[in-house]
C-alpha atoms as a PDB file:
ATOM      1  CA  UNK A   1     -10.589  -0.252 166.455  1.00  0.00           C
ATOM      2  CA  UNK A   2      -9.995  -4.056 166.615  1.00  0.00           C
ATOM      3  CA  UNK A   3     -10.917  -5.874 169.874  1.00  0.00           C
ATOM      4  CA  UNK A   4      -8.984  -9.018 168.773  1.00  0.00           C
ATOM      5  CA  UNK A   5      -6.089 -10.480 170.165  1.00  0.00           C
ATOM      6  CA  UNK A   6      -2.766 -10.418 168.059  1.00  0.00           C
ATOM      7  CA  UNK A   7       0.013 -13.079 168.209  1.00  0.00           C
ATOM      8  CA  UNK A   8       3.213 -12.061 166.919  1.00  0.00           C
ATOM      9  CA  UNK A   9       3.650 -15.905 166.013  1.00  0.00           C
ATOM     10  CA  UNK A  10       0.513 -15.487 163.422  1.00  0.00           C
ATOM     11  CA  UNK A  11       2.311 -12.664 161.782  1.00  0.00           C
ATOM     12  CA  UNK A  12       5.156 -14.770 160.153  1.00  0.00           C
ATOM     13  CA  UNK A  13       1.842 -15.905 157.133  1.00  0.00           C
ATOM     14  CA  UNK A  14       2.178 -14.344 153.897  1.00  0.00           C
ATOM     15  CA  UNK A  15       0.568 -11.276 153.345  1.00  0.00           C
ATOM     16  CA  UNK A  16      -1.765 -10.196 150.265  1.00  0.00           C
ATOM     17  CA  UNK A  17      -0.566  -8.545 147.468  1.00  0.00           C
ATOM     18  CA  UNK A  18      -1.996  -5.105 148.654  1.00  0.00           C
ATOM     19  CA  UNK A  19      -0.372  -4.991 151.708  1.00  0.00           C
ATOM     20  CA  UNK A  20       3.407  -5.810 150.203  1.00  0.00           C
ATOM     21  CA  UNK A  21       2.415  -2.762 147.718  1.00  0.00           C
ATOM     22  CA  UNK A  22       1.744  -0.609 150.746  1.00  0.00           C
ATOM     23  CA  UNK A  23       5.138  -1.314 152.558  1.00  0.00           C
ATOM     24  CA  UNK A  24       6.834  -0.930 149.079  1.00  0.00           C
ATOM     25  CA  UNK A  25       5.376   2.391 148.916  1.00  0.00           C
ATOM     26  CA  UNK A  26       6.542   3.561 152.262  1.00  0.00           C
ATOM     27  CA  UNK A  27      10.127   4.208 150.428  1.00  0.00           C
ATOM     28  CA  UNK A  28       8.379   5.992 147.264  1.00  0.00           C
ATOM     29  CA  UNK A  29       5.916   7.126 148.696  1.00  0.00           C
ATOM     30  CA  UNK A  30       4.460   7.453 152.095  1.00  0.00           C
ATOM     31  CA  UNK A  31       1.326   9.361 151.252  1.00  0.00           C
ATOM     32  CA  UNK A  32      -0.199   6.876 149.068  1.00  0.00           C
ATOM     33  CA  UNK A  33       0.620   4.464 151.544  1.00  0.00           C
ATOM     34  CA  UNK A  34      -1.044   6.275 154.329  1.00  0.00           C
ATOM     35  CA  UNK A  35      -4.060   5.870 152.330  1.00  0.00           C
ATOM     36  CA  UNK A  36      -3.923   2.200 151.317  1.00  0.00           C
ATOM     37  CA  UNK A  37      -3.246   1.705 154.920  1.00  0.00           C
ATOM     38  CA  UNK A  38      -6.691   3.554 155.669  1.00  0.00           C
ATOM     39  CA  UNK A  39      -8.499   1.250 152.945  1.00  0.00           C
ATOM     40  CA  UNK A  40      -6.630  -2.120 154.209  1.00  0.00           C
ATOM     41  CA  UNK A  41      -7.738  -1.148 158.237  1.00  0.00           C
ATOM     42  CA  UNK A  42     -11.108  -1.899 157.223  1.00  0.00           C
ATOM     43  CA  UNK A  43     -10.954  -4.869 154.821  1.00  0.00           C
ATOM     44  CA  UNK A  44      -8.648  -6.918 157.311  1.00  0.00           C
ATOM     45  CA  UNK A  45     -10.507  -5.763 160.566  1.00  0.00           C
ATOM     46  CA  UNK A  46     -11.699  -9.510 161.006  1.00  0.00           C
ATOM     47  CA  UNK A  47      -8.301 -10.830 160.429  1.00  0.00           C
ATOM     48  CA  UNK A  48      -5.615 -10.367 163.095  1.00  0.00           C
ATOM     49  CA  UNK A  49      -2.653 -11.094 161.386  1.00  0.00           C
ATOM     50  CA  UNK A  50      -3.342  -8.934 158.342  1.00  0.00           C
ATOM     51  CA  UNK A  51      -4.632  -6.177 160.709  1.00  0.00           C
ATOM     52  CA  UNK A  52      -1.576  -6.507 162.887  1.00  0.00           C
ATOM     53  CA  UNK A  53       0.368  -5.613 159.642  1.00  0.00           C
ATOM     54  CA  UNK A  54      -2.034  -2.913 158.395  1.00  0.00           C
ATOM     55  CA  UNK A  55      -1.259  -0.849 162.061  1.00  0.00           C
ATOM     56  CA  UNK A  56       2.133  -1.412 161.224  1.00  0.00           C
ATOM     57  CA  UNK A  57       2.310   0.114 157.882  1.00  0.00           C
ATOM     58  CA  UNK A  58       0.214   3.287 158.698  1.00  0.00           C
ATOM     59  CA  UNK A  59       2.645   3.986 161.685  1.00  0.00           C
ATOM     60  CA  UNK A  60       5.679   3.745 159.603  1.00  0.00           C
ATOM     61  CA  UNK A  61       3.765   5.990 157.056  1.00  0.00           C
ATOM     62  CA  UNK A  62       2.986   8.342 159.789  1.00  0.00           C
ATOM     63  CA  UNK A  63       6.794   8.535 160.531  1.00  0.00           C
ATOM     64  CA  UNK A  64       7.748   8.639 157.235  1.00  0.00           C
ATOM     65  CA  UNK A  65       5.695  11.699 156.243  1.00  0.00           C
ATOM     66  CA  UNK A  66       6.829  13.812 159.087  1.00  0.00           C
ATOM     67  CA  UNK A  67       3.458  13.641 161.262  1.00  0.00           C
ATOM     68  CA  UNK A  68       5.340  12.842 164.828  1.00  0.00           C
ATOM     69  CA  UNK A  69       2.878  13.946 166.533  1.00  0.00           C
ATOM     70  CA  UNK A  70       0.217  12.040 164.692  1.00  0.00           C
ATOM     71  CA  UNK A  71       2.286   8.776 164.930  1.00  0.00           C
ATOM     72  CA  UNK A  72       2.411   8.375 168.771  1.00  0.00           C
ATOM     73  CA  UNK A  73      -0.802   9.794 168.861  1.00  0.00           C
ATOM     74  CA  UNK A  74      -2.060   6.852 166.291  1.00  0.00           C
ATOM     75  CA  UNK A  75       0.006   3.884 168.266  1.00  0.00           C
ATOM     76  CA  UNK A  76      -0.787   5.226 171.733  1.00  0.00           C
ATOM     77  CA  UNK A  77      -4.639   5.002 170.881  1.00  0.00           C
ATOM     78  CA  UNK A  78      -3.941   1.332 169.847  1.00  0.00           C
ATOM     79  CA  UNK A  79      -4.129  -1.899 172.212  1.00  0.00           C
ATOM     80  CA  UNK A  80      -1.425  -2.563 173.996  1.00  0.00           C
ATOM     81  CA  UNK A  81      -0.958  -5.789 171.906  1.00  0.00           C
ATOM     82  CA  UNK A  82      -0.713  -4.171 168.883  1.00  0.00           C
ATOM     83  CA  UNK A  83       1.642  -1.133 170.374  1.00  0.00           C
ATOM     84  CA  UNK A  84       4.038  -4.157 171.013  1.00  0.00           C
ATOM     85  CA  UNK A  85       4.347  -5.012 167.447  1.00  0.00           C
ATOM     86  CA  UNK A  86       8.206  -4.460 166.353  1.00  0.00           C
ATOM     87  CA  UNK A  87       7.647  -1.858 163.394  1.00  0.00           C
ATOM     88  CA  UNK A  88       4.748  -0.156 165.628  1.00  0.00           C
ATOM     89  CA  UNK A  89       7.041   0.368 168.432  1.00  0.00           C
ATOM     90  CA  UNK A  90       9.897   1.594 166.116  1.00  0.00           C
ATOM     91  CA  UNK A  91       8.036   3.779 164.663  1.00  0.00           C
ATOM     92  CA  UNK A  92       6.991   5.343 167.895  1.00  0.00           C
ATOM     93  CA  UNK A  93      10.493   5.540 169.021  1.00  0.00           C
ATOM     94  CA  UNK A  94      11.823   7.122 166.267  1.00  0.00           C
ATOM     95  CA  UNK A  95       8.591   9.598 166.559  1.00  0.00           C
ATOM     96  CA  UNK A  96       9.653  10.412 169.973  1.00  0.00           C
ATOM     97  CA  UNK A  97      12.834  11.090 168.998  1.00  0.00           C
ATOM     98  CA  UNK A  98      12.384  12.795 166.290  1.00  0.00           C
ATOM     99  CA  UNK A  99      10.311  15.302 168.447  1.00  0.00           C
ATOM    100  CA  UNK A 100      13.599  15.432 171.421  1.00  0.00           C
ATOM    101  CA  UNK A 101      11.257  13.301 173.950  1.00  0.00           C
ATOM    102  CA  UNK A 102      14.666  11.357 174.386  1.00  0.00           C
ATOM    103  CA  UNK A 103      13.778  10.241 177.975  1.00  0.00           C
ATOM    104  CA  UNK A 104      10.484   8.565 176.451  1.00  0.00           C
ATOM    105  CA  UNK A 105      11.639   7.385 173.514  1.00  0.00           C
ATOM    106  CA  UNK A 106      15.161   5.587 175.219  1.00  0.00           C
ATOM    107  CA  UNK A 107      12.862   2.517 177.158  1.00  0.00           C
ATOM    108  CA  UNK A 108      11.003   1.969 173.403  1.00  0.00           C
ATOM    109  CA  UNK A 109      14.584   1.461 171.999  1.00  0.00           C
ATOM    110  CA  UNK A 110      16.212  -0.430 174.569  1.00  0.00           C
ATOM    111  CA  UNK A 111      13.564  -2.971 174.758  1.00  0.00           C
ATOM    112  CA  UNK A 112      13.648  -3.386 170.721  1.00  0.00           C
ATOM    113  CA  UNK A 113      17.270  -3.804 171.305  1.00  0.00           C
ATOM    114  CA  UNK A 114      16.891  -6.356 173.740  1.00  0.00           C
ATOM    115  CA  UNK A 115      14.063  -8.278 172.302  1.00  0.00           C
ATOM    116  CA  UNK A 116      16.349  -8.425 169.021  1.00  0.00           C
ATOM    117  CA  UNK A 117      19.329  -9.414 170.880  1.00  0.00           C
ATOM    118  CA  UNK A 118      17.696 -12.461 172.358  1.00  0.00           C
ATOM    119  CA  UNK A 119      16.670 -13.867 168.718  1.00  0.00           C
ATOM    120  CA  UNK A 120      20.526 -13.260 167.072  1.00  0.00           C
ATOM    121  CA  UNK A 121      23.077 -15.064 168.736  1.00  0.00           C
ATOM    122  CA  UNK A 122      25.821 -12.986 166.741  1.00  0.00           C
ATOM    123  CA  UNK A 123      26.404  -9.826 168.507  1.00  0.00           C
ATOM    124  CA  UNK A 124      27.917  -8.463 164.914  1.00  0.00           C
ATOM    125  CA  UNK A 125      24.983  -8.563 163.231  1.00  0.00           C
ATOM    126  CA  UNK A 126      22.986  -6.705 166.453  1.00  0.00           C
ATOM    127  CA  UNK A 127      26.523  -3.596 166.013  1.00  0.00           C
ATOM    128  CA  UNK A 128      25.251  -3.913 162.240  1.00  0.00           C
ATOM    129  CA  UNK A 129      21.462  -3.551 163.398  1.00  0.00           C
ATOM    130  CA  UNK A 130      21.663  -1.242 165.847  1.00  0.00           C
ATOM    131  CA  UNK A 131      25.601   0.921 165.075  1.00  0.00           C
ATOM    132  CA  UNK A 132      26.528   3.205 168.011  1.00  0.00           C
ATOM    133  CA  UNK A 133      22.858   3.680 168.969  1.00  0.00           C
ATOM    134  CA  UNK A 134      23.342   3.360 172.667  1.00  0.00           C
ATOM    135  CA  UNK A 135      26.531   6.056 172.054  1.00  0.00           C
ATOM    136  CA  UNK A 136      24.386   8.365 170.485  1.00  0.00           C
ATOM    137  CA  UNK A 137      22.090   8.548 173.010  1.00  0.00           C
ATOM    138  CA  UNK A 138      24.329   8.974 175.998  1.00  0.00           C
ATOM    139  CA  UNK A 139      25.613  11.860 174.715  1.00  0.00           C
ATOM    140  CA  UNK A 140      21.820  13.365 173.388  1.00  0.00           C
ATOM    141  CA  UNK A 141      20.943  12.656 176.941  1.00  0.00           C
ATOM    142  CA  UNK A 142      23.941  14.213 178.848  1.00  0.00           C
END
């Protein structure tokens, strides 16, 4: 794994070609970008920025393809810097959920809620973001 320290303000840089085609193929699909994710882990392990994205697309593929279990276990063996990363911790959340570990999975999407809410000062585009997802889970919970 990477010992490095990631900066969510580094991760705003364009990103090569390879990695955009990986994220594309998250909607197409997932498998194929499960394995470009494997090949990219290694050829951006000295770059924290890149890398930083990398973990981030092979957690969404993890989600994507069904393999709860194998997402949280992939972002809980990850640093906690890199667990932070938006699309990481979605994709844990949604893993969690996914697998009815609502009580685990409710902190994950409350602080992605809040950390969203504090960089959109218009509270319609957060209903737009995030429709009845507090609603939902009162009522999953109860």
């Amino acid at each position: 794994h990477w010992k490095g320290q990631y900066d969510a303000r580094e991760s705003h840089t364009p990103c090569p070609v390879d990695l955009d085609e990986g994220f594309r193929l998250l909607e197409t699909n997932p498998q194929r970008a499960l394995t470009a994710a494997a090949a990219l882990l290694a050829k951006h392990i000295e770059d924290p920025r890149h890398y930083a994205r990398v973990v981030e697309l092979k957690a969404q593929a993890l989600f994507r393809l069904d393999d709860f279990d194998g997402c949280i276990r992939y972002v809980n063996s990850l640093p906690q810097d890199l667990q932070n990363i938006q699309g990481v911790m979605m994709a844990k959340a949604q893993a969690l959920q996914a697998n009815d570990h609502l009580t685990e999975a409710l902190p994950l999407f409350q602080a992605l809620y809040e950390r969203d809410s504090e960089s959109f000062d218009d509270k319609k585009t957060m209903d737009w973001l995030w429709p009845n997802t507090f609603d939902l889970w009162a009522v999953r919970i109860i």
